[in-house]
PDB file of N, CA and C in Angstrom:
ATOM      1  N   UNK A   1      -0.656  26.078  -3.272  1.00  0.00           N
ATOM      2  CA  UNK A   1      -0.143  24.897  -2.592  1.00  0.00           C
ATOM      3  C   UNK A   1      -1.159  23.763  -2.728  1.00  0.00           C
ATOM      4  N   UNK A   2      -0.717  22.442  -3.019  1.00  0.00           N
ATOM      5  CA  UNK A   2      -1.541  21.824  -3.512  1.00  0.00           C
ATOM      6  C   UNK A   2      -2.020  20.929  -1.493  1.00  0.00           C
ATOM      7  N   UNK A   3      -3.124  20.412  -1.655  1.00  0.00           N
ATOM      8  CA  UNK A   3      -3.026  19.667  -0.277  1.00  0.00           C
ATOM      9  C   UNK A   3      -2.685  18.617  -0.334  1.00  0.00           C
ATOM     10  N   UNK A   4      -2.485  17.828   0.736  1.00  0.00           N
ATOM     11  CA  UNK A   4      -2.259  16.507   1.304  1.00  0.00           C
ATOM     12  C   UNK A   4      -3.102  15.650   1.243  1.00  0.00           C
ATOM     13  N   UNK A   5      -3.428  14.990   0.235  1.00  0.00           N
ATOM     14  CA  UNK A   5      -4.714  13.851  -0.112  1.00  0.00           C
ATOM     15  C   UNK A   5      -4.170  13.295  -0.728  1.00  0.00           C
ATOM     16  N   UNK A   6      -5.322  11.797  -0.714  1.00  0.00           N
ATOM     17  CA  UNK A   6      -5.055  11.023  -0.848  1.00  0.00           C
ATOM     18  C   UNK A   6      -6.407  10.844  -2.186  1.00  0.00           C
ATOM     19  N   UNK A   7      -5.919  10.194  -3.825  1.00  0.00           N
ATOM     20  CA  UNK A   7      -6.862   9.890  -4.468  1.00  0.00           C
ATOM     21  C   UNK A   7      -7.158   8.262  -4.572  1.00  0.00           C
ATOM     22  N   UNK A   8      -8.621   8.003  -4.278  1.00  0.00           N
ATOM     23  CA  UNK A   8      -9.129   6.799  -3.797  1.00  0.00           C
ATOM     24  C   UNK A   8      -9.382   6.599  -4.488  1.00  0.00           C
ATOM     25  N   UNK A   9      -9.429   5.320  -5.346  1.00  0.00           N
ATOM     26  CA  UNK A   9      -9.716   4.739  -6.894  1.00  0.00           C
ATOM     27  C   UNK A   9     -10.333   3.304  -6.005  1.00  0.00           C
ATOM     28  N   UNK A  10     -11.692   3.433  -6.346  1.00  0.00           N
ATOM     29  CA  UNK A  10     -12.166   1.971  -6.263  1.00  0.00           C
ATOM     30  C   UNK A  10     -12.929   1.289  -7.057  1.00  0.00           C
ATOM     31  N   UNK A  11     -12.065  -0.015  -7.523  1.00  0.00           N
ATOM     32  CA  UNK A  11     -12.290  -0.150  -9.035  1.00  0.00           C
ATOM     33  C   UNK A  11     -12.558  -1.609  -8.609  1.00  0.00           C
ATOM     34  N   UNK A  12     -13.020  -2.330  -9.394  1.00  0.00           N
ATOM     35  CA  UNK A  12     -13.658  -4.161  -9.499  1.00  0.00           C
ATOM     36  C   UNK A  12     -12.321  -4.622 -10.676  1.00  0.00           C
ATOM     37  N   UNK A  13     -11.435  -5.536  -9.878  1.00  0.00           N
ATOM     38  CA  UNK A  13     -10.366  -5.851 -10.638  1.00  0.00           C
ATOM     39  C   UNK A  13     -10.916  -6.422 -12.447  1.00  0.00           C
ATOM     40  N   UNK A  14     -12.579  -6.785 -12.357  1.00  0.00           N
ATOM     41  CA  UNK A  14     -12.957  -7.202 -13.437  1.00  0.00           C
ATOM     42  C   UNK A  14     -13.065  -6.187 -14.200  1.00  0.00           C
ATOM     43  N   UNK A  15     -12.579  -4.845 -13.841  1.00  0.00           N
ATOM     44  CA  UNK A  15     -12.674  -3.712 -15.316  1.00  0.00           C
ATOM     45  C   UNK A  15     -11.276  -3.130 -14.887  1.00  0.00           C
ATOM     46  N   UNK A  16     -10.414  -3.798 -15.576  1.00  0.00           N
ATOM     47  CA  UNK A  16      -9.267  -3.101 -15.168  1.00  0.00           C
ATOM     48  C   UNK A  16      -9.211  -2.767 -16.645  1.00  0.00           C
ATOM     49  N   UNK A  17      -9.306  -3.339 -17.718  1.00  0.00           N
ATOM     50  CA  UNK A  17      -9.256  -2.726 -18.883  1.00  0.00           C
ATOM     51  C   UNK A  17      -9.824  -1.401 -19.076  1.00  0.00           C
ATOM     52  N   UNK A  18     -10.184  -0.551 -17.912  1.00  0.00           N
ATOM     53  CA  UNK A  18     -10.470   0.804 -17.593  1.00  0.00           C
ATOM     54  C   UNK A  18      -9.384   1.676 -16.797  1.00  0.00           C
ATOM     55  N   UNK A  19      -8.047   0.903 -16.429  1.00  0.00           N
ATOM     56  CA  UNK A  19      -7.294   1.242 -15.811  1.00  0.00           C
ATOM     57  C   UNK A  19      -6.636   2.198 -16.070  1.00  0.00           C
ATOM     58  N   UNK A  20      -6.246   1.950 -17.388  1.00  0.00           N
ATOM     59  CA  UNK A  20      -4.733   2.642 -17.953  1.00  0.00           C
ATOM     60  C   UNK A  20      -5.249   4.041 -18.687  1.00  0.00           C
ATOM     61  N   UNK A  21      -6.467   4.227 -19.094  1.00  0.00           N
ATOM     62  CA  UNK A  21      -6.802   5.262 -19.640  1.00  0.00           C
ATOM     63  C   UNK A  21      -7.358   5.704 -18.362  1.00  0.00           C
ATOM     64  N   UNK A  22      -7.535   5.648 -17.318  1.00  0.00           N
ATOM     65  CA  UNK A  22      -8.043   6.455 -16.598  1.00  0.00           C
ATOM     66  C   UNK A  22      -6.503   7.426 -15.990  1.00  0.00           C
ATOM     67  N   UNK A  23      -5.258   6.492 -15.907  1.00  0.00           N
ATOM     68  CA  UNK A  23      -4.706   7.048 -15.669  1.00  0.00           C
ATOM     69  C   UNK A  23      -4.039   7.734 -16.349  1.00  0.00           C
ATOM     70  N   UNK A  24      -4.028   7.454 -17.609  1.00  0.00           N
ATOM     71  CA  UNK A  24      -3.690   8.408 -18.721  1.00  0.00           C
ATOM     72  C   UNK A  24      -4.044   9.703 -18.767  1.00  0.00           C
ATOM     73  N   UNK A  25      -6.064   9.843 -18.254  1.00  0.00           N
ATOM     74  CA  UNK A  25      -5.969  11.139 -18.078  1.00  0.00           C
ATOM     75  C   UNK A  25      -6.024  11.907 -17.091  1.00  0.00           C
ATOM     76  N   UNK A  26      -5.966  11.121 -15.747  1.00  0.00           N
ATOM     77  CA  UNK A  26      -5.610  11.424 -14.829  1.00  0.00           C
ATOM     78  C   UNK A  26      -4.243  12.165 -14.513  1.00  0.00           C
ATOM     79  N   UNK A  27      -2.957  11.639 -15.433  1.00  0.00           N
ATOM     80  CA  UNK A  27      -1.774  12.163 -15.471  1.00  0.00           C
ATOM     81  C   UNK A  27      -2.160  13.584 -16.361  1.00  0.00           C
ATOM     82  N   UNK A  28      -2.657  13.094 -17.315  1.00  0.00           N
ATOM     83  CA  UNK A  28      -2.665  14.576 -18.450  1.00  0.00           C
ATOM     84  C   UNK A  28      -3.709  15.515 -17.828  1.00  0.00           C
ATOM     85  N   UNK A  29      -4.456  15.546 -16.824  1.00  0.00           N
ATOM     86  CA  UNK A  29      -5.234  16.385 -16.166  1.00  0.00           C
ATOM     87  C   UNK A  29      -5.178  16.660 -14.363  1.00  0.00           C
ATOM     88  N   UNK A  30      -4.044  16.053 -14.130  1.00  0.00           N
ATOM     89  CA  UNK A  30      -4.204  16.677 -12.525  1.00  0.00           C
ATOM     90  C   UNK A  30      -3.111  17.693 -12.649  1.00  0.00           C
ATOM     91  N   UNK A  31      -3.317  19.121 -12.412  1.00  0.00           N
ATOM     92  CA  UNK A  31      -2.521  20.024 -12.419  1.00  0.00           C
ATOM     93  C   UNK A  31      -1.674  20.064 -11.127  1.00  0.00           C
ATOM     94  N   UNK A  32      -0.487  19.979 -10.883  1.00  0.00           N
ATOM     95  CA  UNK A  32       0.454  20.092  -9.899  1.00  0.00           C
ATOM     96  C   UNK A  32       1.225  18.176  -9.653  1.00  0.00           C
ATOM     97  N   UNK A  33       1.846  18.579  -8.585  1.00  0.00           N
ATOM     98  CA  UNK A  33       2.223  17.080  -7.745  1.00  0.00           C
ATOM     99  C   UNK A  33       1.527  15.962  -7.804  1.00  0.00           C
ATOM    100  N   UNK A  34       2.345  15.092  -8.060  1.00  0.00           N
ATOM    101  CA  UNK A  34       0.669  13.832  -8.235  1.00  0.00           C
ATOM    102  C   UNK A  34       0.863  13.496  -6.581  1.00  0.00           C
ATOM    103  N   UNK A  35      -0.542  13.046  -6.293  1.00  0.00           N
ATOM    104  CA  UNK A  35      -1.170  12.739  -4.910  1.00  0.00           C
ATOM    105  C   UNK A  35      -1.087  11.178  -4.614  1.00  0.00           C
ATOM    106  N   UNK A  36      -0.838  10.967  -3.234  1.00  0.00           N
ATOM    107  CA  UNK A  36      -0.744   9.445  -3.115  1.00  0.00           C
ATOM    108  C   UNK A  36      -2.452   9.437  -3.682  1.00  0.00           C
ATOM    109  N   UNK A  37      -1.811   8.226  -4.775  1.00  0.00           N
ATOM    110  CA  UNK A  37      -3.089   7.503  -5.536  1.00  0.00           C
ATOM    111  C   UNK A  37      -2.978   6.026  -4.577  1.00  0.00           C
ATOM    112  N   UNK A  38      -4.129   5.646  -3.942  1.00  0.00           N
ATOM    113  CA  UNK A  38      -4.835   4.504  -3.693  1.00  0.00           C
ATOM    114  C   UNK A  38      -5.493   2.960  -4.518  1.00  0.00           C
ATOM    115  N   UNK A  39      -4.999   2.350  -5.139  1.00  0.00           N
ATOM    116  CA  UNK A  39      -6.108   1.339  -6.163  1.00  0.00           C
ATOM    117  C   UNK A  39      -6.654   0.590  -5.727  1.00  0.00           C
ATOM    118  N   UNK A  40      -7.730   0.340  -4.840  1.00  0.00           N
ATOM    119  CA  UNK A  40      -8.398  -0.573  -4.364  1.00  0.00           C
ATOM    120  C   UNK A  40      -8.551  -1.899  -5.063  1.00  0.00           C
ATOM    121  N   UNK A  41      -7.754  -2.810  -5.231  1.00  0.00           N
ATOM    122  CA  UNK A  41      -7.623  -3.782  -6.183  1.00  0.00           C
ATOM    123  C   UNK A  41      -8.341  -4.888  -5.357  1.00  0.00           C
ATOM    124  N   UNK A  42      -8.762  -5.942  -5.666  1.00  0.00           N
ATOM    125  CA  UNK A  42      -9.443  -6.802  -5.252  1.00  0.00           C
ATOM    126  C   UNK A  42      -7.900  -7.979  -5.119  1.00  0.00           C
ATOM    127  N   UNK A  43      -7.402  -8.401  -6.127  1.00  0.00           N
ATOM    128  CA  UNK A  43      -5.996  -9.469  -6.364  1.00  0.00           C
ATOM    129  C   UNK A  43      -4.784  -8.666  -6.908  1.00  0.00           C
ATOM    130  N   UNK A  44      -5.557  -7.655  -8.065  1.00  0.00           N
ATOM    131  CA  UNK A  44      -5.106  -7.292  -9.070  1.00  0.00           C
ATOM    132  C   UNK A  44      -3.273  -6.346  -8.965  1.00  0.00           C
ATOM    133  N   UNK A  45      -2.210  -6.432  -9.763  1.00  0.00           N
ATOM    134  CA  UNK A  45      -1.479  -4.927  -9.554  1.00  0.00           C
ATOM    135  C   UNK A  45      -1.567  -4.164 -10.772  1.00  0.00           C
ATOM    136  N   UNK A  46      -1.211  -3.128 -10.466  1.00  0.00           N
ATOM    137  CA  UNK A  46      -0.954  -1.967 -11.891  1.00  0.00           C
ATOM    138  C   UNK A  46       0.128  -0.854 -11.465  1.00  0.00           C
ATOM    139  N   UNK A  47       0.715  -0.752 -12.897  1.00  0.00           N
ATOM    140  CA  UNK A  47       1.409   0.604 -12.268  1.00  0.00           C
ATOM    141  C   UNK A  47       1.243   1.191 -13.457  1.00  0.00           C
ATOM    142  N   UNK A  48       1.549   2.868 -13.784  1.00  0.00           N
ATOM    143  CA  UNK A  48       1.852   3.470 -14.569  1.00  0.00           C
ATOM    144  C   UNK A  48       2.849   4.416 -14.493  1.00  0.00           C
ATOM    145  N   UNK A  49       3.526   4.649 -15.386  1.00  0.00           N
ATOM    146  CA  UNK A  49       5.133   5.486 -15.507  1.00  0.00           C
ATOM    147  C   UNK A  49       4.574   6.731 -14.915  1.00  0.00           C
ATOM    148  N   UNK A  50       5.291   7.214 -13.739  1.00  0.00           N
ATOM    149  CA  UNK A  50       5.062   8.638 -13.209  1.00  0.00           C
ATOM    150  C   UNK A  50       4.104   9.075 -12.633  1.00  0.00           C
ATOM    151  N   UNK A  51       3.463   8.221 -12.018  1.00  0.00           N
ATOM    152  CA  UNK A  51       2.585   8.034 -10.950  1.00  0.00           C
ATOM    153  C   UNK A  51       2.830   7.134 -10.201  1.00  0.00           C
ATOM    154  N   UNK A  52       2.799   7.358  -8.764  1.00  0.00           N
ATOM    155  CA  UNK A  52       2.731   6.263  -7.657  1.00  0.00           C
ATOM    156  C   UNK A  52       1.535   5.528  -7.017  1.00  0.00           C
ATOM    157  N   UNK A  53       1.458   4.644  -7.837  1.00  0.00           N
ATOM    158  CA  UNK A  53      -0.005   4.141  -7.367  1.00  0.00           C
ATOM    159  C   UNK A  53       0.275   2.662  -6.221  1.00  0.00           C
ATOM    160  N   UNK A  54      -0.149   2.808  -5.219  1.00  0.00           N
ATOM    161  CA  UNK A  54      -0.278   2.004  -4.453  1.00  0.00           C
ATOM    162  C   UNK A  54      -1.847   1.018  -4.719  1.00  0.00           C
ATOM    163  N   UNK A  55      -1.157  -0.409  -4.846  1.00  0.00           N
ATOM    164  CA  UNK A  55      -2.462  -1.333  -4.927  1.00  0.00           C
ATOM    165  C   UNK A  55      -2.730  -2.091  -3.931  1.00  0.00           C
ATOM    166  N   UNK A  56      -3.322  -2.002  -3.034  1.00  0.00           N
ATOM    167  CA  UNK A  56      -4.107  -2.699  -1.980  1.00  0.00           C
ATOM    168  C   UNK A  56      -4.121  -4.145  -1.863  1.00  0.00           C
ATOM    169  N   UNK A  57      -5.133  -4.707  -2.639  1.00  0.00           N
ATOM    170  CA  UNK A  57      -5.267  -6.368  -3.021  1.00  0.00           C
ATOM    171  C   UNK A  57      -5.945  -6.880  -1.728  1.00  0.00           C
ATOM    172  N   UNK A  58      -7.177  -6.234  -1.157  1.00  0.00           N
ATOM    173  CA  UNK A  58      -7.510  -6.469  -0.017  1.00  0.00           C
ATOM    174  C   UNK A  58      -8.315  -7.578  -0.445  1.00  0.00           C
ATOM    175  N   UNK A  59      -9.122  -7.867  -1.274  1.00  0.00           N
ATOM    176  CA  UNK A  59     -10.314  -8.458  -1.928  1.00  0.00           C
ATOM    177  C   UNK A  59     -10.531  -9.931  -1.446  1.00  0.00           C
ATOM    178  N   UNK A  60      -9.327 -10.185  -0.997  1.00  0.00           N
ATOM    179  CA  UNK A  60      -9.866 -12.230  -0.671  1.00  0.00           C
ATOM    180  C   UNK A  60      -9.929 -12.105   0.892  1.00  0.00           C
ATOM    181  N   UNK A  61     -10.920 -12.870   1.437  1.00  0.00           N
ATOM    182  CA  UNK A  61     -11.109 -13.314   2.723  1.00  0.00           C
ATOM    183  C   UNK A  61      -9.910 -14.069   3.533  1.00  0.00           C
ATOM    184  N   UNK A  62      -9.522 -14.245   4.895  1.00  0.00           N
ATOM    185  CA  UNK A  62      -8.738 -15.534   5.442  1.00  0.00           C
ATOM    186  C   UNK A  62      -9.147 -16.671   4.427  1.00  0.00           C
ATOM    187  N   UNK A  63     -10.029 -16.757   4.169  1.00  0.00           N
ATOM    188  CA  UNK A  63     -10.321 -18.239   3.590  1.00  0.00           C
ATOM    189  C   UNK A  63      -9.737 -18.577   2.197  1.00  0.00           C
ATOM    190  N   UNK A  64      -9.289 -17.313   1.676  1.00  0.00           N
ATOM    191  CA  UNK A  64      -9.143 -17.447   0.324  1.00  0.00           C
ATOM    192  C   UNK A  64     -10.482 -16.737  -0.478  1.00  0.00           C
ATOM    193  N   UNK A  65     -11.564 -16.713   0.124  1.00  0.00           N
ATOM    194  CA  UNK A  65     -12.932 -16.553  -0.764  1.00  0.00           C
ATOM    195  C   UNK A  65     -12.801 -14.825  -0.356  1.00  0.00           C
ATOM    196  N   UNK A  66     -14.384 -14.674  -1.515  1.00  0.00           N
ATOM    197  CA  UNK A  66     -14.111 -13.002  -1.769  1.00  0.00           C
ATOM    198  C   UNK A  66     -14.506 -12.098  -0.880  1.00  0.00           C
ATOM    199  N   UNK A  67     -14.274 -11.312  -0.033  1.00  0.00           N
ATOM    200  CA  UNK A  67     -15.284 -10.615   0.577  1.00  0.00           C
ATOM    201  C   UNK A  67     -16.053  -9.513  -0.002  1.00  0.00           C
ATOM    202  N   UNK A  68     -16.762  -8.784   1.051  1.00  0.00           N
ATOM    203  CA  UNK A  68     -17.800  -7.754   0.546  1.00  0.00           C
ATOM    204  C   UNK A  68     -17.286  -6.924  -0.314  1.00  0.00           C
ATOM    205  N   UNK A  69     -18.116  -5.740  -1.111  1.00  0.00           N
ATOM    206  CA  UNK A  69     -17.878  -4.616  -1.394  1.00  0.00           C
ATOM    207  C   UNK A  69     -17.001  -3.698  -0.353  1.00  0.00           C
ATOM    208  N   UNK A  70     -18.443  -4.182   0.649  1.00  0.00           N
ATOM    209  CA  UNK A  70     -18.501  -2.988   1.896  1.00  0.00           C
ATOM    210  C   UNK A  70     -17.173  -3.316   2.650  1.00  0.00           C
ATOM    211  N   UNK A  71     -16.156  -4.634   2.955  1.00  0.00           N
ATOM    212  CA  UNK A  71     -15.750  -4.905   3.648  1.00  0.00           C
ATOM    213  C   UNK A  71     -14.090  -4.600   2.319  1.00  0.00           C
ATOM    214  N   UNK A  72     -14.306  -4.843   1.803  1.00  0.00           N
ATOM    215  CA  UNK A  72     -12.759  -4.527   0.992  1.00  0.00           C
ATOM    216  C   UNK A  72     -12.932  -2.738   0.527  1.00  0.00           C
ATOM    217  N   UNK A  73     -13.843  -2.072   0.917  1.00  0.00           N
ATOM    218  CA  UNK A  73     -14.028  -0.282   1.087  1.00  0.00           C
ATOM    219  C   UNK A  73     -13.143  -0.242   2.312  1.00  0.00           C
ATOM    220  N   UNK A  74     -13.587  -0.971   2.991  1.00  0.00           N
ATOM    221  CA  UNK A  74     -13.324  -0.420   4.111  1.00  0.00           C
ATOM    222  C   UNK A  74     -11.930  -1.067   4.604  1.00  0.00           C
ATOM    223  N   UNK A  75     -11.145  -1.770   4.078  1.00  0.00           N
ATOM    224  CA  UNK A  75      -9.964  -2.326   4.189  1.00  0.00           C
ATOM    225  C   UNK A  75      -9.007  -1.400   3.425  1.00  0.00           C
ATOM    226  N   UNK A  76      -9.211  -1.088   2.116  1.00  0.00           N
ATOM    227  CA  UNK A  76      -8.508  -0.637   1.251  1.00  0.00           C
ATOM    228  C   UNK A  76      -8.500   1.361   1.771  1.00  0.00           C
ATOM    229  N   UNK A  77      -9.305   1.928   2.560  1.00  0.00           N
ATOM    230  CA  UNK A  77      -9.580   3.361   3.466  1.00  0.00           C
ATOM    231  C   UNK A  77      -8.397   2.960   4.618  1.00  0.00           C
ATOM    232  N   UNK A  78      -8.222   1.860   4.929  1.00  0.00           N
ATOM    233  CA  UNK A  78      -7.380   1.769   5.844  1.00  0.00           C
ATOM    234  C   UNK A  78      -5.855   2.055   5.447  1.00  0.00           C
ATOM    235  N   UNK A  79      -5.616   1.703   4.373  1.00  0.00           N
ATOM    236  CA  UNK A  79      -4.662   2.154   4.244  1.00  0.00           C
ATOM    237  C   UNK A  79      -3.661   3.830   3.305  1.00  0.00           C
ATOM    238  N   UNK A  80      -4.858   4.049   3.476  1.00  0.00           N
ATOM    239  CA  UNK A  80      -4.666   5.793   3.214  1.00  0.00           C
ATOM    240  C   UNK A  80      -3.936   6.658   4.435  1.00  0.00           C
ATOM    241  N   UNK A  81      -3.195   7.606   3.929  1.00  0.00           N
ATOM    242  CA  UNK A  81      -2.419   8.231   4.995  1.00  0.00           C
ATOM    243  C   UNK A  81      -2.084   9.744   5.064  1.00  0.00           C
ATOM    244  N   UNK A  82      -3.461  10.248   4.427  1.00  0.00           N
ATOM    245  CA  UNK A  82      -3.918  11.157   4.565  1.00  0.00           C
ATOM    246  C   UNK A  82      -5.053  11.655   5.067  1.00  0.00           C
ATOM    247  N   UNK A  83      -5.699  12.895   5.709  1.00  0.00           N
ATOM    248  CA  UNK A  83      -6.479  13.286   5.945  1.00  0.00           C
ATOM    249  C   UNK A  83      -7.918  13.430   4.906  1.00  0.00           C
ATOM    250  N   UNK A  84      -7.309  14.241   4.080  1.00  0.00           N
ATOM    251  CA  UNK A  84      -8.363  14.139   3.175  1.00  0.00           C
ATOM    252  C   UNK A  84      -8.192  13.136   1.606  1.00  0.00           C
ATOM    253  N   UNK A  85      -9.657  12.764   1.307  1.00  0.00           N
ATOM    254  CA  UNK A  85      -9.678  11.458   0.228  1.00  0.00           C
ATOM    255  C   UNK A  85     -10.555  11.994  -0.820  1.00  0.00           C
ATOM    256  N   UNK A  86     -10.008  11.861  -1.965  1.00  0.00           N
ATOM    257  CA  UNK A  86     -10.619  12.264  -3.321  1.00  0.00           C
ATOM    258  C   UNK A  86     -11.140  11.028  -4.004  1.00  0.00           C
ATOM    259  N   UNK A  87     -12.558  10.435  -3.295  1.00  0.00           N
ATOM    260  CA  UNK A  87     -12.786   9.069  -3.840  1.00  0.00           C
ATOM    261  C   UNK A  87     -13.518   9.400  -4.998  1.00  0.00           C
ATOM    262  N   UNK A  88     -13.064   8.162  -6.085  1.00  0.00           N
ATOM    263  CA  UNK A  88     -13.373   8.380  -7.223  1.00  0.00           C
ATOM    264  C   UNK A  88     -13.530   6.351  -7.882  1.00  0.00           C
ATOM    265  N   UNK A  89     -14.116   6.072  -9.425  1.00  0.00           N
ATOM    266  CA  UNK A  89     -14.240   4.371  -9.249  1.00  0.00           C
ATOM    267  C   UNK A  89     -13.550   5.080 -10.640  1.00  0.00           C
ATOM    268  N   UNK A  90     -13.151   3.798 -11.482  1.00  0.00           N
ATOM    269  CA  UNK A  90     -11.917   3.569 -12.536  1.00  0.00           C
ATOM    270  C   UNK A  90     -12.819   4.316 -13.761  1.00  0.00           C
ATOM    271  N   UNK A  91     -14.060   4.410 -13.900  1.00  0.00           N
ATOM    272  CA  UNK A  91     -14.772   4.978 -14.359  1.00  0.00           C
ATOM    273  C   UNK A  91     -14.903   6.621 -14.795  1.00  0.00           C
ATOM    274  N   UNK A  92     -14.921   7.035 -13.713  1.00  0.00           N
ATOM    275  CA  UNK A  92     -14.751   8.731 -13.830  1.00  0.00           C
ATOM    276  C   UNK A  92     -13.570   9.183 -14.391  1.00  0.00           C
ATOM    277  N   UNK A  93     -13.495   9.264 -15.659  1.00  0.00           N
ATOM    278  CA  UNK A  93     -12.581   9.608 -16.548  1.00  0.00           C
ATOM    279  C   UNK A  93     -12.439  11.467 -16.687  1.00  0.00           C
ATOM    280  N   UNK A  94     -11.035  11.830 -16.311  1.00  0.00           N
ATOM    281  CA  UNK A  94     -10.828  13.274 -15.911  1.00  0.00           C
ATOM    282  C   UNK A  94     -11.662  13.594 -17.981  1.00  0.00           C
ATOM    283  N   UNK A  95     -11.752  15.234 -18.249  1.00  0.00           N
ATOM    284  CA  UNK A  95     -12.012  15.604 -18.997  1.00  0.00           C
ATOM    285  C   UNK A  95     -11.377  16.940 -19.507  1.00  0.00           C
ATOM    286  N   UNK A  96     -11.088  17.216 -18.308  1.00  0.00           N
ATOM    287  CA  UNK A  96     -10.665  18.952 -18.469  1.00  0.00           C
ATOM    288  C   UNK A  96      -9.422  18.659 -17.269  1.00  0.00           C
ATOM    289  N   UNK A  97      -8.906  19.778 -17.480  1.00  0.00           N
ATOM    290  CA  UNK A  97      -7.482  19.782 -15.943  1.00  0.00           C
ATOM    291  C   UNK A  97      -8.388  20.449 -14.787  1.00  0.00           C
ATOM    292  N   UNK A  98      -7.705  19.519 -13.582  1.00  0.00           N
ATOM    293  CA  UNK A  98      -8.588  19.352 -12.033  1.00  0.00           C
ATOM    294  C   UNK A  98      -8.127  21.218 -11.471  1.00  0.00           C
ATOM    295  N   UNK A  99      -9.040  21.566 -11.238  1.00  0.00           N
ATOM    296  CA  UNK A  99      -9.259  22.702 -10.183  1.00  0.00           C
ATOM    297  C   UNK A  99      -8.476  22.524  -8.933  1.00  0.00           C
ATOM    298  N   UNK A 100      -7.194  22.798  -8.953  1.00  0.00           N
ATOM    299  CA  UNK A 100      -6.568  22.150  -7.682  1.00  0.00           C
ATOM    300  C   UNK A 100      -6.737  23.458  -6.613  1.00  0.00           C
ATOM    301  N   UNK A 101      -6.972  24.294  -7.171  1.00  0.00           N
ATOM    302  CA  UNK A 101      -7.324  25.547  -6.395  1.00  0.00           C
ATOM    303  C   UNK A 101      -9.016  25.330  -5.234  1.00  0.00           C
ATOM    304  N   UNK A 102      -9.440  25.420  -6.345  1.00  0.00           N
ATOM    305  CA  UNK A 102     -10.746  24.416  -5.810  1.00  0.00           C
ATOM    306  C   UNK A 102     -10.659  23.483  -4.667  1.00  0.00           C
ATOM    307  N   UNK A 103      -9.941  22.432  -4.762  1.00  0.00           N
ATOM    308  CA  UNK A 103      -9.729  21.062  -4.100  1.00  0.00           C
ATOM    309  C   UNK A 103      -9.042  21.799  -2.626  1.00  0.00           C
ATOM    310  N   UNK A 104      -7.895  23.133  -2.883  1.00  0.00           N
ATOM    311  CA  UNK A 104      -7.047  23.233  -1.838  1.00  0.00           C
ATOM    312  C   UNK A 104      -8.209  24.293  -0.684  1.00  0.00           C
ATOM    313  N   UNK A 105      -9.295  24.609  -1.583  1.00  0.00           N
ATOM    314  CA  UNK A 105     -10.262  25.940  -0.704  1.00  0.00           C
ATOM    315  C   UNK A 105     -11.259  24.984   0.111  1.00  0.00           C
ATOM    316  N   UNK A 106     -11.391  23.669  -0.407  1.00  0.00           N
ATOM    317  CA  UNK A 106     -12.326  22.794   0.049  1.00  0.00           C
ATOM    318  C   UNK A 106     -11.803  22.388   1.588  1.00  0.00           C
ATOM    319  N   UNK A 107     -10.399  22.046   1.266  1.00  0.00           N
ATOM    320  CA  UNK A 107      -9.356  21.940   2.505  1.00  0.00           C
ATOM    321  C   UNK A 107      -9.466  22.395   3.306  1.00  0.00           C
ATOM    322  N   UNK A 108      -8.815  24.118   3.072  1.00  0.00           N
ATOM    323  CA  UNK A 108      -9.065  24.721   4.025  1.00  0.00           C
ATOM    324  C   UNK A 108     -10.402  24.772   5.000  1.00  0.00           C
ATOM    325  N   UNK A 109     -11.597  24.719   4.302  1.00  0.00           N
ATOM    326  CA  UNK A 109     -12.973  24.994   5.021  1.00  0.00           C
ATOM    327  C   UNK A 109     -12.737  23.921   6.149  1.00  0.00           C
ATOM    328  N   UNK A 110     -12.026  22.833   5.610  1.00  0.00           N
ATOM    329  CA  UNK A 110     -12.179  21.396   6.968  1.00  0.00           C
ATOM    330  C   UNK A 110     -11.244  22.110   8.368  1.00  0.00           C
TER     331      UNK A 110
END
């Protein structure tokens, strides 16, 4: 049984040209159900066929101007709606298929 998580992608809308292959192998390597995916986008949207990726777009202040790192982390966590979070940045490119067995024993221990 796979768990109830949520995968946290927090990425700098300035490397999104890291986007689509991440999810490329993200699709070709997460074994089971895909998981609400998170994109911490700063403005930015994305989607890819057969994944549900929710994009945030927390990144501009009331003012229009940019806010923090720390403060669009912590905006874009807000809207997760799961217990547990598989944070990861656009970077960490899967390699092999995910241990979901693994991921579900980690679970349980919580």
């Amino acid at each position: 049984m796979t768990p109830s998580l949520s995968v946290f992608v927090n990425p700098c809308d300035a490397y999104e040209d890291c986007w689509a292959p991440f999810f490329q192998l993200f699709e070709r390597y997460w074994q089971g159900p895909p998981p609400q995916i998170i994109l911490n986008t700063e403005e930015k949207t994305f989607a890819y066929s057969g994944l549900d990726i929710t994009c945030t777009q927390v990144g501009l202040g009331r003012d229009g101007g940019r806010i923090s790192w720390g403060e669009q982390l912590r905006r874009g966590l807000a809207k997760v709606q799961n217990e547990i979070v598989l944070y990861m940045h656009e970077d960490f490119f899967l390699q092999a298929p995910v241990d979901i067995d693994t991921i579900q024993k980690c679970h349980e221990v919580l």
